[in-house]
N, C-alpha and C. Protein backbone atom coordinates (compact mmCIF):
# COMPACT_ATOMS: atom_id res chain seq x y z
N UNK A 1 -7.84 -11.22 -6.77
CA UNK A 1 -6.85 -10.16 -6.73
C UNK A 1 -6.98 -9.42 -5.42
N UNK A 2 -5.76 -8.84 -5.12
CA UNK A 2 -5.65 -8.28 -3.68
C UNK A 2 -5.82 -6.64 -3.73
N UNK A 3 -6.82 -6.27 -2.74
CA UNK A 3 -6.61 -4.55 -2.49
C UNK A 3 -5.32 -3.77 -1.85
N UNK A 4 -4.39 -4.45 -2.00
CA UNK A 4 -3.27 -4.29 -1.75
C UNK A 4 -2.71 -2.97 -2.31
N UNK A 5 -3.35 -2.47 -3.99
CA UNK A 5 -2.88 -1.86 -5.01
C UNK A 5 -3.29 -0.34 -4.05
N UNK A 6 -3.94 -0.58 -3.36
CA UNK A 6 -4.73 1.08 -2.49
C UNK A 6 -3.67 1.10 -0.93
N UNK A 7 -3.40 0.27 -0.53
CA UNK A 7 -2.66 0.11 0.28
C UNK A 7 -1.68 0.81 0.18
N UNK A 8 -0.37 0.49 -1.02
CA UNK A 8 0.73 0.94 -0.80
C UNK A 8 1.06 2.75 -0.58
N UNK A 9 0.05 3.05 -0.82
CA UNK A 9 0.13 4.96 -0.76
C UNK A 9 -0.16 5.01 0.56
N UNK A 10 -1.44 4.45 1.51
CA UNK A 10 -1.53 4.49 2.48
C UNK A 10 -0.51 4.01 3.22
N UNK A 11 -0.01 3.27 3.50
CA UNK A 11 1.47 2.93 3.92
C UNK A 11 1.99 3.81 3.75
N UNK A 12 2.41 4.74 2.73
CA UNK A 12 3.21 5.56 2.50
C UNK A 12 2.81 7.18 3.68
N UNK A 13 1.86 7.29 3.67
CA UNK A 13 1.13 8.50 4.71
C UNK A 13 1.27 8.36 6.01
N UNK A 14 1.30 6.63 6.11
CA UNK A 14 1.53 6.45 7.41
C UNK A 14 2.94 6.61 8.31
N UNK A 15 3.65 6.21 7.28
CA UNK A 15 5.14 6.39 7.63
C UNK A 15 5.52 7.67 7.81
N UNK A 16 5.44 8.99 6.91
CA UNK A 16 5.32 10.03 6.87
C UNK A 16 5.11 11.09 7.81
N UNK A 17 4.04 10.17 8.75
CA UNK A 17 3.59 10.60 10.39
C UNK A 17 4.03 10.87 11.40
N UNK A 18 5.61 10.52 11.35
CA UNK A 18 6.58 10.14 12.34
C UNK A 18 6.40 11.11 13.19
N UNK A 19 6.88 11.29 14.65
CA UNK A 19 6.68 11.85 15.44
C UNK A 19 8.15 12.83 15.54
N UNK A 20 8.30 14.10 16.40
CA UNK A 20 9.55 14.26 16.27
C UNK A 20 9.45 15.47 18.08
N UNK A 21 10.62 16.04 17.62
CA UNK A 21 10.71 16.45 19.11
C UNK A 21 9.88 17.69 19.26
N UNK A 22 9.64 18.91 20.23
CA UNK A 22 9.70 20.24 20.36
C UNK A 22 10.80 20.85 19.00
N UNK A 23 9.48 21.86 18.37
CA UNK A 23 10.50 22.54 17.42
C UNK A 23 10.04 21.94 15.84
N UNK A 24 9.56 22.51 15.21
CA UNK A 24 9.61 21.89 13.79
C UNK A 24 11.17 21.21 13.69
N UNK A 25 10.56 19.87 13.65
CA UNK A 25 11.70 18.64 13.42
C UNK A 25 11.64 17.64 12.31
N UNK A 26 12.68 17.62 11.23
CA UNK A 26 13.04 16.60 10.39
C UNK A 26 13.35 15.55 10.93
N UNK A 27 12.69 14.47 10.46
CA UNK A 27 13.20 12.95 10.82
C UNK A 27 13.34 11.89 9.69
N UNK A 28 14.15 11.20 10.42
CA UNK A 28 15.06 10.28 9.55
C UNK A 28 14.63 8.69 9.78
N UNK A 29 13.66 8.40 8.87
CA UNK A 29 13.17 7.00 9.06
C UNK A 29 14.33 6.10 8.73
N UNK A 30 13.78 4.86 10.04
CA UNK A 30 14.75 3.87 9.81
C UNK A 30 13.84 2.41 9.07
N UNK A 31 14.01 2.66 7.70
CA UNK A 31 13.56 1.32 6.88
C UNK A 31 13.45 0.15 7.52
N UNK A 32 14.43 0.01 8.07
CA UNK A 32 14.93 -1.49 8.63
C UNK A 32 14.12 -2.10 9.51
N UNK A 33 13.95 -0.90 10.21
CA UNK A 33 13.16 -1.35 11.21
C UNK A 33 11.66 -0.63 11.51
N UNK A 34 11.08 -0.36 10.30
CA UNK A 34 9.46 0.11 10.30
C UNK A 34 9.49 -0.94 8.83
N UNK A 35 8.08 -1.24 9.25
CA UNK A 35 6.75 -1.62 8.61
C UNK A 35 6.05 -1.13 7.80
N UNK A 36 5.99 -0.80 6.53
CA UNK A 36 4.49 -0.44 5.79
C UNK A 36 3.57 -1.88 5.02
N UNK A 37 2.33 -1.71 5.34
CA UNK A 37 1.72 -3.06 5.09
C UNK A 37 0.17 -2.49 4.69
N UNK A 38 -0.57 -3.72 4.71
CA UNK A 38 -1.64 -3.57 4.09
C UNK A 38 -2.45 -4.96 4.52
N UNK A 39 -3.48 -4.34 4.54
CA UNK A 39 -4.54 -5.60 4.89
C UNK A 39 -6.23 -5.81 4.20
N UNK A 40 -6.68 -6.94 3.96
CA UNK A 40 -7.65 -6.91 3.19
C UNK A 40 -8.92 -8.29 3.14
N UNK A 41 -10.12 -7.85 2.92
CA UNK A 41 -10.60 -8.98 2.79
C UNK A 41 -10.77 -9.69 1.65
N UNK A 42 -10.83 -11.14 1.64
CA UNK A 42 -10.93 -11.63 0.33
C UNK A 42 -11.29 -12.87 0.54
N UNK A 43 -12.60 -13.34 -0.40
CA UNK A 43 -13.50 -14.50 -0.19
C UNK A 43 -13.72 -14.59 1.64
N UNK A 44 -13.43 -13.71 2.41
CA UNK A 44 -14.41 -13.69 3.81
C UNK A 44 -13.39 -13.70 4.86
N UNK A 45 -11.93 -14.13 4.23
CA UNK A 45 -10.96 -13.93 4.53
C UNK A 45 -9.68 -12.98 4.66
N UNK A 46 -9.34 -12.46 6.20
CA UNK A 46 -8.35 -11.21 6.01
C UNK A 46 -7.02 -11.93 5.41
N UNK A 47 -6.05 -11.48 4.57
CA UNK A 47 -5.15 -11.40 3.82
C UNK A 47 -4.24 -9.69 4.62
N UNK A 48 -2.86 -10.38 3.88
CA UNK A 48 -1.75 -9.00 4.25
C UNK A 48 -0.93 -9.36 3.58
N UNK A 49 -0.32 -7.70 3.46
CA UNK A 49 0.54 -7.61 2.82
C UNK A 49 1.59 -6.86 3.21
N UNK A 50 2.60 -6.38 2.32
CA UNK A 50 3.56 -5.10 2.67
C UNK A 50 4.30 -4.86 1.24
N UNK A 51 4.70 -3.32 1.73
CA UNK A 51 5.30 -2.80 0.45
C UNK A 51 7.14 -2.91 0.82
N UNK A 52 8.21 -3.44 0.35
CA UNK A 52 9.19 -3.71 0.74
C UNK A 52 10.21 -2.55 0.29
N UNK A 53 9.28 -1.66 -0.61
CA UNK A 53 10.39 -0.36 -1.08
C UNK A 53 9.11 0.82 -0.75
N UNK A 54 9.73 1.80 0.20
CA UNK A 54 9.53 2.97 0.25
C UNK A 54 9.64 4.20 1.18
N UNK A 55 10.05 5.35 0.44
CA UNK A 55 10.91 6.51 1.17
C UNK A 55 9.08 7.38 2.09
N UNK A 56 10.22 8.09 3.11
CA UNK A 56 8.91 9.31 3.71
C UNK A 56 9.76 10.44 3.86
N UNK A 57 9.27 11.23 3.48
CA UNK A 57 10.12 12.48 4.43
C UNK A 57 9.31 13.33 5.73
N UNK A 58 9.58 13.60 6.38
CA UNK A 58 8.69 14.12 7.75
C UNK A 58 9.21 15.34 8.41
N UNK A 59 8.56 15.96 8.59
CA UNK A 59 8.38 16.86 9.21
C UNK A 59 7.69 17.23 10.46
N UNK A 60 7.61 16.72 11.68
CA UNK A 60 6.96 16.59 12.50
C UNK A 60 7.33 17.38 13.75
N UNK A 61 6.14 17.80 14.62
CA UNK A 61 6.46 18.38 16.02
C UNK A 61 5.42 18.18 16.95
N UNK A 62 5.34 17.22 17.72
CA UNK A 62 4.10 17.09 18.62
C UNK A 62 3.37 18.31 19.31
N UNK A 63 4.37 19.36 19.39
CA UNK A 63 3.65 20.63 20.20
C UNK A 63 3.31 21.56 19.06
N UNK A 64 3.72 21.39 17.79
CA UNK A 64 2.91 22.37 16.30
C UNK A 64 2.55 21.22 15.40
N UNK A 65 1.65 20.35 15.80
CA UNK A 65 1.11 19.43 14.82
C UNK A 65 0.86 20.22 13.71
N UNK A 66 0.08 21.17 13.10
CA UNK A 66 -0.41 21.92 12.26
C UNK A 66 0.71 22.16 11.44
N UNK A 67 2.04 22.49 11.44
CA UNK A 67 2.88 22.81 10.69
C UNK A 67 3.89 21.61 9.97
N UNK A 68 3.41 20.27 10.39
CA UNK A 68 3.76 19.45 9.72
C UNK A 68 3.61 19.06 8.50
N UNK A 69 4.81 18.33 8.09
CA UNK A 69 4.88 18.15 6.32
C UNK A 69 5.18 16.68 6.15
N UNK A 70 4.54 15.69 5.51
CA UNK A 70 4.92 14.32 5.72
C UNK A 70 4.84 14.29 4.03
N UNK A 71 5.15 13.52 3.49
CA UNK A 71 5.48 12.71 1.92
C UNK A 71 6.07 11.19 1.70
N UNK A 72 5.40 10.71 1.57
CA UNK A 72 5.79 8.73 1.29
C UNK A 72 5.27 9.03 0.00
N UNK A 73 6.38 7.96 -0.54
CA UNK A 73 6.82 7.65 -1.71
C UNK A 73 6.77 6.51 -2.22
N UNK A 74 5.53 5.65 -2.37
CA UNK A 74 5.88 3.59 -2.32
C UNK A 74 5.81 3.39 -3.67
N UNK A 75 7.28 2.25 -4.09
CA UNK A 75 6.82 1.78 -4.84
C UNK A 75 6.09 0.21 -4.88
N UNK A 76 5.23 0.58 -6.13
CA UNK A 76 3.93 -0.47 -5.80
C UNK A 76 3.98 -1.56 -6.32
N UNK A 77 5.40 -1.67 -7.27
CA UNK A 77 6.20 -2.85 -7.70
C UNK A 77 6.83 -3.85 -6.85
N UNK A 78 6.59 -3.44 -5.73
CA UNK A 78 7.47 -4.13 -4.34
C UNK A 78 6.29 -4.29 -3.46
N UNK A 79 5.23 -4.59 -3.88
CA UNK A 79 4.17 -5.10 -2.97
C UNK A 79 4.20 -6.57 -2.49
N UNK A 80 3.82 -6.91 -1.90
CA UNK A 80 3.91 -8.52 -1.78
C UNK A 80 3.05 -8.99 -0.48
N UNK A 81 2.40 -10.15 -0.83
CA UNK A 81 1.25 -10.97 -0.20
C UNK A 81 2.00 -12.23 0.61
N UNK A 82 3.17 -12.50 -0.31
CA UNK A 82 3.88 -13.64 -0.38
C UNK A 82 2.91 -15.22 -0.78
N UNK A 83 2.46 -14.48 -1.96
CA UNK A 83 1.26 -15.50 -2.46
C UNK A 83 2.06 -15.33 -3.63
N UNK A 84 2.07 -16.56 -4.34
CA UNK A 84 2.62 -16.60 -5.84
C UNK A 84 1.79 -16.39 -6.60
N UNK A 85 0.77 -16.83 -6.61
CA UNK A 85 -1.02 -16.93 -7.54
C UNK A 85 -1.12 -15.22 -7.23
N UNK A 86 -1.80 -14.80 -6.03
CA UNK A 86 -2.17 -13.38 -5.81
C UNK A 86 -1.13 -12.55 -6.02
N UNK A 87 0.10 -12.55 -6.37
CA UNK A 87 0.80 -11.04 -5.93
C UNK A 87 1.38 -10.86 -7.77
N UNK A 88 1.28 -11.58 -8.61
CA UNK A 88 1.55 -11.29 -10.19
C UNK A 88 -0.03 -10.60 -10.35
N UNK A 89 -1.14 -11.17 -10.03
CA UNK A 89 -2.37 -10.28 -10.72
C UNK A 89 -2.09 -9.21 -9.72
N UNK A 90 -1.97 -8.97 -8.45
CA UNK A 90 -2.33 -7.62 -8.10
C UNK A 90 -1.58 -6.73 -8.15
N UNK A 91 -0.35 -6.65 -9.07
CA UNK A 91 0.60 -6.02 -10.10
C UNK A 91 0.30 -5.66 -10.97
N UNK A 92 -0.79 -6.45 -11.79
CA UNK A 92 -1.72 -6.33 -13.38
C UNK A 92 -2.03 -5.45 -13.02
N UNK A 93 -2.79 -4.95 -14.68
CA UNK A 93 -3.28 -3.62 -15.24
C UNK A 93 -4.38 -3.56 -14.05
N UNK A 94 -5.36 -4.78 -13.82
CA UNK A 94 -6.49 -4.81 -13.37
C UNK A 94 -6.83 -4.44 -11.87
N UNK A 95 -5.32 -4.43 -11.21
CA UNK A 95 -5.11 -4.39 -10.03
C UNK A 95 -4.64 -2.53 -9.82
N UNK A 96 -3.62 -2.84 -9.58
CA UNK A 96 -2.47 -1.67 -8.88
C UNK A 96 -1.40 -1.30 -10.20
N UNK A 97 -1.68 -1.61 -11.65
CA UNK A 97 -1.22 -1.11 -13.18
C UNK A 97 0.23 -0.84 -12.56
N UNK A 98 1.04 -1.60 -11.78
CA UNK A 98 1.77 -1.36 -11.39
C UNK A 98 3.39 -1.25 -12.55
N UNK A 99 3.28 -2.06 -14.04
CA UNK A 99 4.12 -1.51 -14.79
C UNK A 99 3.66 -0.24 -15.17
N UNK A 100 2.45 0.37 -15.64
CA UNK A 100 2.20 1.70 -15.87
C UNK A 100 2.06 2.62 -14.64
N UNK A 101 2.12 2.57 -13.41
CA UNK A 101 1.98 3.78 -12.38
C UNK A 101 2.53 2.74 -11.09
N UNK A 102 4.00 2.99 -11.66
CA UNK A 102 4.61 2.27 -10.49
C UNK A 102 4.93 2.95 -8.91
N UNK A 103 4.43 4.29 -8.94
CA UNK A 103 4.59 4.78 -7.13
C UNK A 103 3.63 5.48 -7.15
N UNK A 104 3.24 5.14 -5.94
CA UNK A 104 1.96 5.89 -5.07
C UNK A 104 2.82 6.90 -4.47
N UNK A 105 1.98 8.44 -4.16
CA UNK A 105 2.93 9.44 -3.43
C UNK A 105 1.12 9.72 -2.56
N UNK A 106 1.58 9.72 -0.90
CA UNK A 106 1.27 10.71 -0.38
C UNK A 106 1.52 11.77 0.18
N UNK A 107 0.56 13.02 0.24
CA UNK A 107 1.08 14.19 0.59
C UNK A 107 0.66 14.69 1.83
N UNK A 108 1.29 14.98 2.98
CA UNK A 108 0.14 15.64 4.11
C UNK A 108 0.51 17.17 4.17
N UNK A 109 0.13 18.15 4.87
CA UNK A 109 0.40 19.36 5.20
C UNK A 109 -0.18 20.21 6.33
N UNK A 110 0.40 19.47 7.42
CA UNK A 110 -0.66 19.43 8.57
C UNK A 110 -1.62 18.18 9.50
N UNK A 111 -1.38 18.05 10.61
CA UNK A 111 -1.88 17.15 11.17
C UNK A 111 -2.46 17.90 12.45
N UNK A 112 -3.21 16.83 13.45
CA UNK A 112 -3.84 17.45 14.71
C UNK A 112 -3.87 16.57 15.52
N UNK A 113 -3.54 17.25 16.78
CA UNK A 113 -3.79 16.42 17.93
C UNK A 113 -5.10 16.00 18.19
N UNK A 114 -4.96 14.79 18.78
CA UNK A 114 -6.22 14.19 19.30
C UNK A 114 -5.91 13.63 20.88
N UNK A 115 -5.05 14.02 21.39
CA UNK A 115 -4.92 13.86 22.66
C UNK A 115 -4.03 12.63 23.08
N UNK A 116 -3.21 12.16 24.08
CA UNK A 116 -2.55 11.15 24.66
C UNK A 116 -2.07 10.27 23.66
N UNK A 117 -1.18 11.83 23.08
CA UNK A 117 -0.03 10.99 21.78
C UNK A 117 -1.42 10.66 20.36
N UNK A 118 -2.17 10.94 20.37
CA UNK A 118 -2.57 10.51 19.02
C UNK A 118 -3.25 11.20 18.33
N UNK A 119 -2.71 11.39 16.89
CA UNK A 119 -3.10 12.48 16.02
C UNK A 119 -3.76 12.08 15.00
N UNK A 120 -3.90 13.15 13.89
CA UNK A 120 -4.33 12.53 12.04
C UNK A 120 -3.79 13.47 11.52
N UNK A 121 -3.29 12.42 10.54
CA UNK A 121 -2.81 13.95 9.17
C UNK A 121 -3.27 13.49 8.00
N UNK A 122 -4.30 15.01 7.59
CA UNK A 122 -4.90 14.50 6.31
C UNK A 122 -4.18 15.00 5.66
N UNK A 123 -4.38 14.08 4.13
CA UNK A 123 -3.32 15.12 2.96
C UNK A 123 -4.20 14.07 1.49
N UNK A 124 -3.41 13.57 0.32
CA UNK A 124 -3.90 13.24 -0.55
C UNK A 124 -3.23 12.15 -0.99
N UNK A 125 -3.84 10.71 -1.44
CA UNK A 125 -2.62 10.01 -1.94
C UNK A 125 -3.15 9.83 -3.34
N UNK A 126 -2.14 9.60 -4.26
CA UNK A 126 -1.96 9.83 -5.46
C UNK A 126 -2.04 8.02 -5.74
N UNK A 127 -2.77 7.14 -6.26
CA UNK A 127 -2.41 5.91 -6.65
C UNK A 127 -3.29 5.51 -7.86
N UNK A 128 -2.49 4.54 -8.32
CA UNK A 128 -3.05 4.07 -9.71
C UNK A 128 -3.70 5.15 -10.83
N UNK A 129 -5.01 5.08 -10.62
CA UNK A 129 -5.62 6.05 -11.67
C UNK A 129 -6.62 7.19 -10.67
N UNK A 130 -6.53 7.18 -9.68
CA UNK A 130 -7.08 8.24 -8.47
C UNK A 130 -6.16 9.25 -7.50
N UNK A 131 -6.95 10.42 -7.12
CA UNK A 131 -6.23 10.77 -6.48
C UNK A 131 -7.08 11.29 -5.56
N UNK A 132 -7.02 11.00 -4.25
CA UNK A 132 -8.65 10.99 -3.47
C UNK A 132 -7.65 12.12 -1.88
N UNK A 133 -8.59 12.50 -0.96
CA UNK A 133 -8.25 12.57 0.38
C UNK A 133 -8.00 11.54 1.43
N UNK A 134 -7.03 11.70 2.03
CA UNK A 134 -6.86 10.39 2.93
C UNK A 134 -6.58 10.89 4.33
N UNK A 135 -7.04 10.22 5.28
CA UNK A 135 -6.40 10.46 6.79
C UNK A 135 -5.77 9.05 7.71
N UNK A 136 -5.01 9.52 7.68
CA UNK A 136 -4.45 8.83 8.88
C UNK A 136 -4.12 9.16 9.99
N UNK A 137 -4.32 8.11 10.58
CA UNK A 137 -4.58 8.27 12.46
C UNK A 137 -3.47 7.36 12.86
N UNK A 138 -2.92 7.75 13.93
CA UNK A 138 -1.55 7.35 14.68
C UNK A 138 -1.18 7.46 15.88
N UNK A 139 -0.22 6.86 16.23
CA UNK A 139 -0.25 7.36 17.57
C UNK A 139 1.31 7.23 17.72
N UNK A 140 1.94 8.32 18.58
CA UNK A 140 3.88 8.79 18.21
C UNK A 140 3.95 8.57 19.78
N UNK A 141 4.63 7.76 20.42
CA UNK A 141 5.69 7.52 21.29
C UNK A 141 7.42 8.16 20.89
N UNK A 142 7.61 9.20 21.95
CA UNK A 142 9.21 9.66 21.93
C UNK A 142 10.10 9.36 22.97
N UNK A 143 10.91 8.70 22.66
CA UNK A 143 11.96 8.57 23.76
C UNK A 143 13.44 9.31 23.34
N UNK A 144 13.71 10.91 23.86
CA UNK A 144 14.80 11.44 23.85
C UNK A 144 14.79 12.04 21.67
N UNK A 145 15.41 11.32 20.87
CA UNK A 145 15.94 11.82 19.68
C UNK A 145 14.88 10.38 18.73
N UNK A 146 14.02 9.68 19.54
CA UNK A 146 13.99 7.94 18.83
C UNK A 146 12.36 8.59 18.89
N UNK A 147 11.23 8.16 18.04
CA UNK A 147 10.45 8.26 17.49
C UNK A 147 9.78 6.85 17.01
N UNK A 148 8.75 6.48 17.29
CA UNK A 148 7.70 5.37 16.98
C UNK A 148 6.30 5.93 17.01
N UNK A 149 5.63 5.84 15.38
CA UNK A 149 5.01 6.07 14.87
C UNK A 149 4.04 4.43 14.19
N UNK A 150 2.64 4.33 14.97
CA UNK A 150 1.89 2.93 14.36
C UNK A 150 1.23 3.67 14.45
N UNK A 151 0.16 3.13 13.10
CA UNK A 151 -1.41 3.55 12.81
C UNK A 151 -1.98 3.08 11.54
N UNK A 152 -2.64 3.54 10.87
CA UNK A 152 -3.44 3.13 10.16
C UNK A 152 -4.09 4.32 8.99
N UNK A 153 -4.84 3.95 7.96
CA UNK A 153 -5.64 4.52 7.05
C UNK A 153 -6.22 3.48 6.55
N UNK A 154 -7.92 3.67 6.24
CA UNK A 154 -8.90 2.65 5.36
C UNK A 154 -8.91 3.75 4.30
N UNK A 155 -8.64 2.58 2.99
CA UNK A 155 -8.75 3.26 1.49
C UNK A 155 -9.98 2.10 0.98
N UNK A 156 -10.61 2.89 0.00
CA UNK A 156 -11.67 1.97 -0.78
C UNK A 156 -11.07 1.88 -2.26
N UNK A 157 -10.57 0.98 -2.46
CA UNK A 157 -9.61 0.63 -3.58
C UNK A 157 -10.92 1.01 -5.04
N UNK A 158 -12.03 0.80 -4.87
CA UNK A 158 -12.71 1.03 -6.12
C UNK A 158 -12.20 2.72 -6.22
N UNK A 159 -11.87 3.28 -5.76
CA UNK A 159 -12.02 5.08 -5.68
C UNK A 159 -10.93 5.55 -6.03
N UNK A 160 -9.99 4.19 -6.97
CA UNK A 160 -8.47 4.56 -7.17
C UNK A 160 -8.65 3.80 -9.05
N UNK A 161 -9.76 2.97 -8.90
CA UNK A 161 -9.64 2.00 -10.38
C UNK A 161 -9.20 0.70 -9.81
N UNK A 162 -9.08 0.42 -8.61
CA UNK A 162 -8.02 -0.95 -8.28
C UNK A 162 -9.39 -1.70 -8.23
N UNK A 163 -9.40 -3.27 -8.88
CA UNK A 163 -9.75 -4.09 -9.04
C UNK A 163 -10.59 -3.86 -10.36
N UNK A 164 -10.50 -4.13 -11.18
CA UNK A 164 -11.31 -3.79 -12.69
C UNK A 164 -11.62 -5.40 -13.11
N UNK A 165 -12.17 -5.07 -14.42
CA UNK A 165 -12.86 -6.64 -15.27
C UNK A 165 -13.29 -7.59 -14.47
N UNK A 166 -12.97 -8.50 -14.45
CA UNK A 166 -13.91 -9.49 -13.49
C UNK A 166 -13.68 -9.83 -12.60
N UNK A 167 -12.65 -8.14 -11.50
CA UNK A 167 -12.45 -8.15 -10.46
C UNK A 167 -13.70 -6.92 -9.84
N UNK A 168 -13.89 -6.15 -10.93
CA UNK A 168 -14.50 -5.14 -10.51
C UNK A 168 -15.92 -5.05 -9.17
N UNK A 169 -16.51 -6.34 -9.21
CA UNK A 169 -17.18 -6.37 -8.22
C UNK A 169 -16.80 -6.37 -6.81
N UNK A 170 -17.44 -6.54 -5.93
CA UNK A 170 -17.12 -6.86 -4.16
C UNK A 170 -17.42 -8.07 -3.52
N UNK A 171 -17.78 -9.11 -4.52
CA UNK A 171 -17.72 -10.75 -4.32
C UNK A 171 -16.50 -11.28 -3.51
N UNK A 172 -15.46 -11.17 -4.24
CA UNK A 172 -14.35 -12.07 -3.76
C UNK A 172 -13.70 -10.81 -3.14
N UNK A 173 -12.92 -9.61 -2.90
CA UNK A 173 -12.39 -8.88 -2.75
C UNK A 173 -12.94 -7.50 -2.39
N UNK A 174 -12.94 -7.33 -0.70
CA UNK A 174 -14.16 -6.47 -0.32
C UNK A 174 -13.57 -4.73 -0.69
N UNK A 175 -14.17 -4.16 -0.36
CA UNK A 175 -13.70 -3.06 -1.43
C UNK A 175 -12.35 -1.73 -0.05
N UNK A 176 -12.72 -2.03 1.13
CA UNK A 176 -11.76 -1.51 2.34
C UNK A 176 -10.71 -2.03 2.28
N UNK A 177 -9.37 -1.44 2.44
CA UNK A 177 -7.99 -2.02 2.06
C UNK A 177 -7.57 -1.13 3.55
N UNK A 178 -7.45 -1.91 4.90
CA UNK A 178 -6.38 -0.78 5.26
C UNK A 178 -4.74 -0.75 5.29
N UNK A 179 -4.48 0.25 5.34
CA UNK A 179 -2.80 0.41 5.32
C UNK A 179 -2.26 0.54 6.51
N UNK A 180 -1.20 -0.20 6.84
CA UNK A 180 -1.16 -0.44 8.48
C UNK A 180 0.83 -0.23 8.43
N UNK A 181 0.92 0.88 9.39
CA UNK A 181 2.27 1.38 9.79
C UNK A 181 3.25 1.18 10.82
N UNK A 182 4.10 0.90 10.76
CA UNK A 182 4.65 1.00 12.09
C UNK A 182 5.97 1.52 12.03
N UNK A 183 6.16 2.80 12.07
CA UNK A 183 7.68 4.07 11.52
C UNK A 183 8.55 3.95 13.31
N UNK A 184 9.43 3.65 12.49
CA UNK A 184 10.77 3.68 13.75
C UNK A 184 11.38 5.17 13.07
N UNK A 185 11.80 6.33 13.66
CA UNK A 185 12.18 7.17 13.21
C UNK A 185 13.75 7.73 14.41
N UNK A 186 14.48 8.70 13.45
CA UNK A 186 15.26 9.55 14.66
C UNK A 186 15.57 10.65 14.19
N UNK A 187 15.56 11.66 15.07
CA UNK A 187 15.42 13.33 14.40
C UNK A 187 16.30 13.63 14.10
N UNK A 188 16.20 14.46 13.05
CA UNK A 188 17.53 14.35 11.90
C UNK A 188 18.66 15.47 12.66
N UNK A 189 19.94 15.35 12.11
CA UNK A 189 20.67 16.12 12.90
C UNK A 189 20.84 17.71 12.21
């Protein structure tokens, strides 16, 4: 089974990150063309994934990082490995209980510069049966009203319930899941 099930919230934080102009700025992700994904080890081997449904709302300003508001919304029913064998169990109860807690929400409220475009915004993601602290780190390129937002978050999927019964060990499926972003955004009008 895939740590995929910790992923999709992180994806969701990441997107959330978007960059925006001078000025507390709303932005308007473009689905189409951003990425939320996920990556993982399993039997010694990296594996990926992506979540194919999910909203962010953002709030962003490179010159008041601190007053930012980000929220992703994934649902975790739309995960996919594009493995036929792996992507029905890591839907199961045992995985990402994805018929019983079908969206991960993260929350941020505030982020910080870290210098030459690259920040973190911690906040909380809500998945499966956990609800832990998370940070993500990014880095926002602006050109004019257009916004590109890639980065990352490592989640430890045991710290959510993801992988249970005779997944529960760190044999086949190492227990670091990261969530890997890449937000095309444009500031809302």
């Amino acid at each position: 089974m895939r740590l995929s099930c910790a992923i999709p919230v992180v994806h969701l934080l990441l997107s959330a990150a978007m960059p925006g102009p001078a000025a507390a700025a709303d932005w308007t992700v473009d689905a189409a063309r951003s990425t939320l994904g996920f990556a993982f080890v399993e039997t010694g081997n990296e594996a990926r994934g992506r979540f194919d449904r999910w909203t962010a709302e953002v709030r962003f300003d490179p010159s008041d990082p601190g007053a930012a508001r980000i929220v992703v919304r994934v649902d975790v029913t739309s995960a996919t490995t594009r493995d036929t064998r792996r992507d029905p169990l890591m839907l199961s109860e045992d995985w990402l209980a994805a018929a019983r807690v079908p969206e991960a929400v993260f929350v941020a409220d505030g982020a910080r510069a870290l210098g030459d475009g690259r920040f973190e915004a911690s906040g909380t993601l809500r998945l499966r049966d956990g609800e832990r602290p998370v940070t993500l780190a990014f880095t926002l390129r602006t050109d004019g009203a257009a916004a590109r937002a890639t980065g990352e978050a490592v989640l430890v999927r045991t710290q959510y319930g993801i992988g249970q019964g005779r997944w529960g060990g760190l044999n086949v499926v190492a227990a670091d899941v990261r969530v890997l972003f890449d937000i095309a955004a444009r500031a809302a009008d």
